[in-house]
C-alpha atoms as a PDB file:
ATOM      1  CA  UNK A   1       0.000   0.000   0.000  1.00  0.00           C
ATOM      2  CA  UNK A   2       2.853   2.577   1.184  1.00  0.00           C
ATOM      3  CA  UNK A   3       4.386   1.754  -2.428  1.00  0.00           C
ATOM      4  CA  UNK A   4       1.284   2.574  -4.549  1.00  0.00           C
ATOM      5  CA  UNK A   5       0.503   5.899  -2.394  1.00  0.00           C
ATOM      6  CA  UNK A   6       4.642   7.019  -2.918  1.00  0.00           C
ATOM      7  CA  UNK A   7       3.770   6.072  -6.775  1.00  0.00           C
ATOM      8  CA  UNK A   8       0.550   8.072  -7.135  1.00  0.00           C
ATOM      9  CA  UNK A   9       2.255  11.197  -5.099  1.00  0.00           C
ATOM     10  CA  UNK A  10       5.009  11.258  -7.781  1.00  0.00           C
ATOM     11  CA  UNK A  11       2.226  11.350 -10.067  1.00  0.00           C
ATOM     12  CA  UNK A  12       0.331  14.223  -8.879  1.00  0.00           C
ATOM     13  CA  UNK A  13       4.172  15.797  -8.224  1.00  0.00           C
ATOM     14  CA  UNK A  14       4.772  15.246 -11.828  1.00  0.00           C
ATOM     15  CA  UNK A  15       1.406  16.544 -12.860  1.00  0.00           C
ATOM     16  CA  UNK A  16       2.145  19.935 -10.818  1.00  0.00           C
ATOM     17  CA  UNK A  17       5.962  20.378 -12.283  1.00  0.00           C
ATOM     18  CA  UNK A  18       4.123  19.950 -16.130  1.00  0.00           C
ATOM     19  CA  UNK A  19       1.647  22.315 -15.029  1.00  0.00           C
ATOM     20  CA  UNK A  20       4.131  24.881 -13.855  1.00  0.00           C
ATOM     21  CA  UNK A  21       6.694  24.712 -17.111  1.00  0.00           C
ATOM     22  CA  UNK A  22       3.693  24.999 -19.318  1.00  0.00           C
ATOM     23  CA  UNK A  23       1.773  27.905 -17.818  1.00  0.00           C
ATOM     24  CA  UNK A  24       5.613  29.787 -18.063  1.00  0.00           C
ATOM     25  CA  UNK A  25       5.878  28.923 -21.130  1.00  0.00           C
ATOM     26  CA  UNK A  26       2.643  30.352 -22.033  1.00  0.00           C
ATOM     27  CA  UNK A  27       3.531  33.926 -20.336  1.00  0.00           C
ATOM     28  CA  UNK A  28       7.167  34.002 -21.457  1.00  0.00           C
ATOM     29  CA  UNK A  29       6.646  33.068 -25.344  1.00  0.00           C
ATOM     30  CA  UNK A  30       3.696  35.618 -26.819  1.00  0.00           C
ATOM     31  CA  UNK A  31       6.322  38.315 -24.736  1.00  0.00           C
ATOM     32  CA  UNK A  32       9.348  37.218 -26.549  1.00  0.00           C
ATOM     33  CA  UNK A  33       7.608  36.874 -29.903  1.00  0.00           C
ATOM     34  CA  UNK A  34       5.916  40.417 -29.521  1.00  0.00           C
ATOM     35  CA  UNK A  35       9.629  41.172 -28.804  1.00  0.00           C
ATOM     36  CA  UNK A  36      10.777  40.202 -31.692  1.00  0.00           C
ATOM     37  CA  UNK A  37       8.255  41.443 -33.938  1.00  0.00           C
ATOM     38  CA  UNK A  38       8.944  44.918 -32.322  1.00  0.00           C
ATOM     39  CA  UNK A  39      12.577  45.366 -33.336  1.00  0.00           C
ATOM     40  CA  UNK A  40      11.868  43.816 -36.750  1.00  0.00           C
ATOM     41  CA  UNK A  41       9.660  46.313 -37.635  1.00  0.00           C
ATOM     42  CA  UNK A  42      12.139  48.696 -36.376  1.00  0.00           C
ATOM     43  CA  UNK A  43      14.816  47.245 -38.401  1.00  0.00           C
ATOM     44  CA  UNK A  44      12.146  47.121 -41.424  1.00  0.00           C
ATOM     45  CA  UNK A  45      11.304  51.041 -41.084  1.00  0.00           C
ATOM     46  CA  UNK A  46      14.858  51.805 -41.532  1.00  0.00           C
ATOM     47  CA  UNK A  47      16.375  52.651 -37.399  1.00  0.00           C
ATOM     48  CA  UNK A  48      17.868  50.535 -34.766  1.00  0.00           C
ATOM     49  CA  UNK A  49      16.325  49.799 -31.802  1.00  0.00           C
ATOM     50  CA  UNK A  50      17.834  50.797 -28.377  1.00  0.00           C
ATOM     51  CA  UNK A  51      16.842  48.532 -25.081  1.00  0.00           C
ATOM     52  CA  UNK A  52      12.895  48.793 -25.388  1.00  0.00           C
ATOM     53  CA  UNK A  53      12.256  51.975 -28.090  1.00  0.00           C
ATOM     54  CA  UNK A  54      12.932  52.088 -31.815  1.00  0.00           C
ATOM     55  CA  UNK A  55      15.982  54.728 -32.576  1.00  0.00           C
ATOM     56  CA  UNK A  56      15.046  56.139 -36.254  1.00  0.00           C
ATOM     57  CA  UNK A  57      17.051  58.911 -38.139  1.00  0.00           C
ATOM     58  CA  UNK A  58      19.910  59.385 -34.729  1.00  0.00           C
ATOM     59  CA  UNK A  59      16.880  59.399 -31.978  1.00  0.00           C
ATOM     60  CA  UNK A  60      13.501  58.944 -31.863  1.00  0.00           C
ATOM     61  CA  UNK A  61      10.816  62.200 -33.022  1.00  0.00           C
ATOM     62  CA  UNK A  62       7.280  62.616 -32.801  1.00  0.00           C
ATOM     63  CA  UNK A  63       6.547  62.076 -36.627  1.00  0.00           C
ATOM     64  CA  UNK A  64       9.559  58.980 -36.572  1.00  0.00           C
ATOM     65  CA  UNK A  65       7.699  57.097 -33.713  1.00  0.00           C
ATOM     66  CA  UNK A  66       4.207  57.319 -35.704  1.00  0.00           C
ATOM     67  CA  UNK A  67       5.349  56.391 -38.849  1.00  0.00           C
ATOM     68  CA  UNK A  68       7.235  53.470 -37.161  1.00  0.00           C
ATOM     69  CA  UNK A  69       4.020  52.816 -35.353  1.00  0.00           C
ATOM     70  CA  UNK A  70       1.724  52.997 -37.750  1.00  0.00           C
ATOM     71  CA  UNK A  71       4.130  51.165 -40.692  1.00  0.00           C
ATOM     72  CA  UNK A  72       3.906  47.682 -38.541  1.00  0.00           C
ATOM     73  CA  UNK A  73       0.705  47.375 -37.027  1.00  0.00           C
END
């Protein structure tokens, strides 16, 4: 009896761990693919991106930023 209970708590253990690594997964991937598709577009509309915003023509301006905007979504 002791064996089977050990055998069904690795189960539910098991179950949990799967549970875990998949709901990461499913916050960590749309981020890095929205990521990705950010600084492509950058690249796309001609600038460079720089940490988190998209450099265009030296540094980013008003009428840049839009056109970058508006170009990719």
């Amino acid at each position: 009896m002791k064996e089977a209970a050990g055998e069904a708590n690795m189960t539910v253990i098991t179950i949990v761990l799967i549970g875990v690594v998949a709901a990461v997964g499913a916050i960590l991937i749309p981020r890095i693919l929205n990521s990705m598709n950010d600084k492509s577009c950058c690249q796309e509309t001609g600038g460079y991106t720089s940490g988190t915003e998209c450099m265009l023509n030296g540094g980013t301006t008003s009428a840049a930023i839009k056109n970058y905007r508006t170009s990719c979504n």
